[in-house]
Protein backbone atom coordinates (compact mmCIF):
# COMPACT_ATOMS: atom_id res chain seq x y z
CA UNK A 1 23.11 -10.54 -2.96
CA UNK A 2 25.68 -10.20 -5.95
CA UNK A 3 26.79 -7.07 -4.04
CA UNK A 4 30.35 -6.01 -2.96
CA UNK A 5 33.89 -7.84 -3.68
CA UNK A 6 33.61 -11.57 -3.37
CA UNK A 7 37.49 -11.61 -2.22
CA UNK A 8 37.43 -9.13 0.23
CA UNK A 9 33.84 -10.13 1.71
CA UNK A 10 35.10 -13.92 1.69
CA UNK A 11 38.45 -12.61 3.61
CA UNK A 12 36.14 -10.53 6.23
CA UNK A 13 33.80 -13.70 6.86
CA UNK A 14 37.50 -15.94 7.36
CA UNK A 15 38.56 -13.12 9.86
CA UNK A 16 35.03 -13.16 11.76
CA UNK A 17 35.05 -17.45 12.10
CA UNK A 18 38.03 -17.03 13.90
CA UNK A 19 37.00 -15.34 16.54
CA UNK A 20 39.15 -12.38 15.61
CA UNK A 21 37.77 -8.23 15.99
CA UNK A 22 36.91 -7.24 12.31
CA UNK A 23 39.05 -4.19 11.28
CA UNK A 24 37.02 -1.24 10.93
CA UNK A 25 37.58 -0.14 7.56
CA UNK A 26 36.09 -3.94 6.77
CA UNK A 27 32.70 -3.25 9.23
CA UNK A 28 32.43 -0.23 7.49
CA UNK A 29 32.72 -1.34 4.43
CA UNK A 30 29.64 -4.26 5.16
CA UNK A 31 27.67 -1.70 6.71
CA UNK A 32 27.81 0.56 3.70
CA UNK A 33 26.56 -2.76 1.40
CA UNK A 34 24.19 -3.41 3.84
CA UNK A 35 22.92 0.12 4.05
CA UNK A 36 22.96 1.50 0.21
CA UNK A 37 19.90 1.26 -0.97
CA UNK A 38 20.60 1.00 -4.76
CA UNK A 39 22.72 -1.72 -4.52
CA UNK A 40 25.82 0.90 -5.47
CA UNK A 41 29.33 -1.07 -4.13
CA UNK A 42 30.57 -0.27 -0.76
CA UNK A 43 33.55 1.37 -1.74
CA UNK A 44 31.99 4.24 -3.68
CA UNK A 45 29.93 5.10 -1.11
CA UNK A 46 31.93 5.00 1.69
CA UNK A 47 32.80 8.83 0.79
CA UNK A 48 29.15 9.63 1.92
CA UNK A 49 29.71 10.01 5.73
CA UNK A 50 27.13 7.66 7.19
CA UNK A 51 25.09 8.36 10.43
CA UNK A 52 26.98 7.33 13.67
CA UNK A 53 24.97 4.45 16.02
CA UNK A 54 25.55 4.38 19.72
CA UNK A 55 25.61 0.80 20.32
CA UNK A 56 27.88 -0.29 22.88
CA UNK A 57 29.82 -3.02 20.57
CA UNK A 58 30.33 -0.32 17.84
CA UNK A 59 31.93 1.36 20.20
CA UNK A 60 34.04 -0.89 21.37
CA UNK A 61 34.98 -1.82 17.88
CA UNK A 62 36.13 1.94 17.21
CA UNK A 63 37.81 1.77 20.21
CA UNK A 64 40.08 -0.77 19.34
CA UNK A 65 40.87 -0.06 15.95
CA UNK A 66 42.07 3.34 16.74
CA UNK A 67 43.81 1.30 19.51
CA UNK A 68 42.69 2.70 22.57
CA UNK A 69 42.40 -0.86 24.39
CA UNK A 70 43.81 -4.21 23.42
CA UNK A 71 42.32 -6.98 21.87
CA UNK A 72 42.39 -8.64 25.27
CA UNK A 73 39.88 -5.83 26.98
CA UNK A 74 38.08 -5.82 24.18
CA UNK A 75 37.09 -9.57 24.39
CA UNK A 76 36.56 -8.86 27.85
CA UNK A 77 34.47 -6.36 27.30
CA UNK A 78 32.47 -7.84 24.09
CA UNK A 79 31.79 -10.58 26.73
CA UNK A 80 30.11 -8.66 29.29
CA UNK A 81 28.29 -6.48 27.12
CA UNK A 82 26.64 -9.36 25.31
CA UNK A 83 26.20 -11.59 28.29
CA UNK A 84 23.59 -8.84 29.19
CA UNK A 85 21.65 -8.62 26.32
């Protein structure tokens, strides 16, 4: 989309083949390219407060980045919650 920092989005794709739990300053910062609707980089508008979604994943993913469970539950978790959708 010639949107966003090739390095960083090309480091956050590497991170998400492995199999690894994206940081959240990193989903974040793809949500806010995904979301702006003027094509403005990610990084200026993270300072707009975005609105907060209830999905169970995102909330697993805030849950571990502010460390609240290990990477182990959270795999555990991610598992079971999309094994029933």
């Amino acid at each position: 989309m010639g949107r966003g920092n090739p390095k960083r989005l090309r480091e956050i794709i590497e991170t998400a083949k492995s199999g690894e739990p994206i940081v959240m300053s990193d989903y974040r910062y793809i949500q806010n390219l995904l979301e702006s609707p003027d094509g403005a980089d990610a990084e200026q508008s993270q300072a707009i407060p975005q609105p907060k979604r209830d999905t169970s994943l995102e909330v697993l993913r805030i849950r571990l980045a502010e460390g609240q469970i290990s990477i182990e539950e959270f795999r555990v978790l991610k598992k079971a919650i999309t094994d029933e959708e």
